[in-house]
Protein backbone atom coordinates (compact mmCIF):
# COMPACT_ATOMS: atom_id res chain seq x y z
CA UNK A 1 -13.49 4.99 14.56
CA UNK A 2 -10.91 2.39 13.04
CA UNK A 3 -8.14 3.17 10.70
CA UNK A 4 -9.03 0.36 8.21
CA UNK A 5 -7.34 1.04 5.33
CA UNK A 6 -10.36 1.44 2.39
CA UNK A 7 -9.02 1.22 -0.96
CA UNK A 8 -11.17 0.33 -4.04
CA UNK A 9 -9.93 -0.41 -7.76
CA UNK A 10 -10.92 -0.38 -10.57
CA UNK A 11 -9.37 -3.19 -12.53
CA UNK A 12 -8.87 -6.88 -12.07
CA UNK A 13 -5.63 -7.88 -10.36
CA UNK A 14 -3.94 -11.40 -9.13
CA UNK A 15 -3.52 -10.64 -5.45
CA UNK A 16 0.17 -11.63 -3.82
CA UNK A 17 0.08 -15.06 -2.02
CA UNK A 18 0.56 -15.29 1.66
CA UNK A 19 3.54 -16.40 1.11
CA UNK A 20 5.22 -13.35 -0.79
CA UNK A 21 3.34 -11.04 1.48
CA UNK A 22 5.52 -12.25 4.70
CA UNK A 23 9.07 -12.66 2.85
CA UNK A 24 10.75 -9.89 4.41
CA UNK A 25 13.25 -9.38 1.51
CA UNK A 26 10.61 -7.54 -0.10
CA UNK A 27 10.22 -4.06 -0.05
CA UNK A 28 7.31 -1.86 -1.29
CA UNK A 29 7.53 1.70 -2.62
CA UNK A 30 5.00 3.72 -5.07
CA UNK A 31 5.08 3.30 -8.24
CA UNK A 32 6.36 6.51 -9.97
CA UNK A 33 3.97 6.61 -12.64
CA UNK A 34 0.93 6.71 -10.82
CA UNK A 35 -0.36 9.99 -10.41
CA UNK A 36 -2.18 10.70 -6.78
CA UNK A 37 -5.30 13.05 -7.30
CA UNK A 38 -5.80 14.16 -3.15
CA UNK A 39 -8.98 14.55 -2.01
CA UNK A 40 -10.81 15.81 1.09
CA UNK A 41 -11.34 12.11 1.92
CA UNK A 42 -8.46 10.39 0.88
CA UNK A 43 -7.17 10.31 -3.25
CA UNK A 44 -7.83 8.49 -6.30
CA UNK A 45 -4.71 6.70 -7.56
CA UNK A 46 -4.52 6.44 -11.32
CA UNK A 47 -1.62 4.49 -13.86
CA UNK A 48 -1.36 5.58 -17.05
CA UNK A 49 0.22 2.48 -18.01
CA UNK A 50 -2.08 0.25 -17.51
CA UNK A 51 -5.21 2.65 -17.12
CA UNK A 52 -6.07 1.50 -13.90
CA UNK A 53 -7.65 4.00 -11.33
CA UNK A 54 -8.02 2.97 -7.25
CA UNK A 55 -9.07 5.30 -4.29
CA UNK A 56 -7.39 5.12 -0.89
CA UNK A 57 -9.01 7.17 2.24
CA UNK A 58 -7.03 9.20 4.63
CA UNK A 59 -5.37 6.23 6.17
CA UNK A 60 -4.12 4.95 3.01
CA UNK A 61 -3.14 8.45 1.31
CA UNK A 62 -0.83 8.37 4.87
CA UNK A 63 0.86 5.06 3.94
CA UNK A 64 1.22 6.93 0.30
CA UNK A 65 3.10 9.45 1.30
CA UNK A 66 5.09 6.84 3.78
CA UNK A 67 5.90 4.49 1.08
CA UNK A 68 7.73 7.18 -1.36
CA UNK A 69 10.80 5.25 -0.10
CA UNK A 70 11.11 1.55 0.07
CA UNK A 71 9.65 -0.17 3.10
CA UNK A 72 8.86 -3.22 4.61
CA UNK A 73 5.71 -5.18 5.40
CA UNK A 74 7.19 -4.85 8.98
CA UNK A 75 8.15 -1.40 8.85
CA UNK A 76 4.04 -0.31 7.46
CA UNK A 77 2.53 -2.43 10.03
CA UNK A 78 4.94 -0.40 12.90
CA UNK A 79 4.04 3.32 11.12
CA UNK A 80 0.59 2.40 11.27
CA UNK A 81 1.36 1.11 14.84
CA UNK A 82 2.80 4.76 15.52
CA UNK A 83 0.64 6.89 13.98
CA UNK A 84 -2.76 5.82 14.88
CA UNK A 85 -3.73 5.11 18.55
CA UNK A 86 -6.17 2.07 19.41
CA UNK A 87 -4.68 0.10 16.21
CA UNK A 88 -4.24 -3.59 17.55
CA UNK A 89 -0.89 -5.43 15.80
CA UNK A 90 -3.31 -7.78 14.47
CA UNK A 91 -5.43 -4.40 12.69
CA UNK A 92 -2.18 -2.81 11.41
CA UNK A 93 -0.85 -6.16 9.73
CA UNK A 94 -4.33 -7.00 8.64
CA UNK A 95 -4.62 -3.04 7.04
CA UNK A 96 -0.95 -3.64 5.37
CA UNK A 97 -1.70 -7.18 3.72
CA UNK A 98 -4.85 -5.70 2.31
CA UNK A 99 -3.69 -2.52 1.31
CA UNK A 100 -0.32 -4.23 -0.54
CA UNK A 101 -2.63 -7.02 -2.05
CA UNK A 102 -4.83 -4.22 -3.44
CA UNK A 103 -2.43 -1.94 -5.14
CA UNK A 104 1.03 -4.26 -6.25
CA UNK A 105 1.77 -4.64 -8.93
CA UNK A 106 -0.10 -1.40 -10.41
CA UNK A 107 0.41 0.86 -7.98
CA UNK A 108 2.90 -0.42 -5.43
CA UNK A 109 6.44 -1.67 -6.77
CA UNK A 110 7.89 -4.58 -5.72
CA UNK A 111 11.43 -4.52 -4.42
CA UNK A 112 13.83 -7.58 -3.76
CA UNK A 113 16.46 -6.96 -0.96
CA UNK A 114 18.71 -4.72 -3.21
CA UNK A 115 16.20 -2.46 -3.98
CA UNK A 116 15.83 -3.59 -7.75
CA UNK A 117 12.25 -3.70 -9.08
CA UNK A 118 11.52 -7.77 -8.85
């Protein structure tokens, strides 16, 4: 079985260009506001700010958990890379761009280089 990451929301978002998904001076970290309901199969995200609700599986509840401090595109595809056996470079970086297009700017923060919320 593959580790694609499945995450659905609930809400209509702009997704992030290709562009601002490879600048490396960008850093992603959750969003403290969002509250993450666990499940047996994953966990329903929800933002009380903008009342949005999403649901991650296992895989993504994992890159949750990873991105309570600020990461990298780079350093998500290479956790991914460690942590799950069989995942291809082109899987993990596919998985990452889809599962940072999904949930930034709700969800996911943003973070220029200095670690300041862009």
């Amino acid at each position: 079985m593959g580790t694609t990451i499945i995450t659905k929301t609930f809400a209509s978002r702009n997704h992030l260009s290709q562009k601002n998904f490879i600048n490396q001076d960008k850093r992603y970290q959750v969003n403290p506001v969002v509250s993450c309901g666990e499940e047996e199969d994953g966990a329903v995200l929800y933002n009380p700010d903008t009342d949005n609700t999403s649901v991650v599986n296992l895989s993504g509840l994992n890159l949750w958990a990873f991105l309570q401090t600020p990461h990298s595109t780079n350093e998500i595809v290479d956790y991914l890379l460690q942590n799950y056996s069989g995942v291809s470079v082109k899987q993990a970086t596919e998985d990452t761009k889809l599962f940072v297009e999904t949930l930034a700017p709700d969800f996911l923060l943003e973070l220029n280089d200095d670690n300041q919320s862009a």
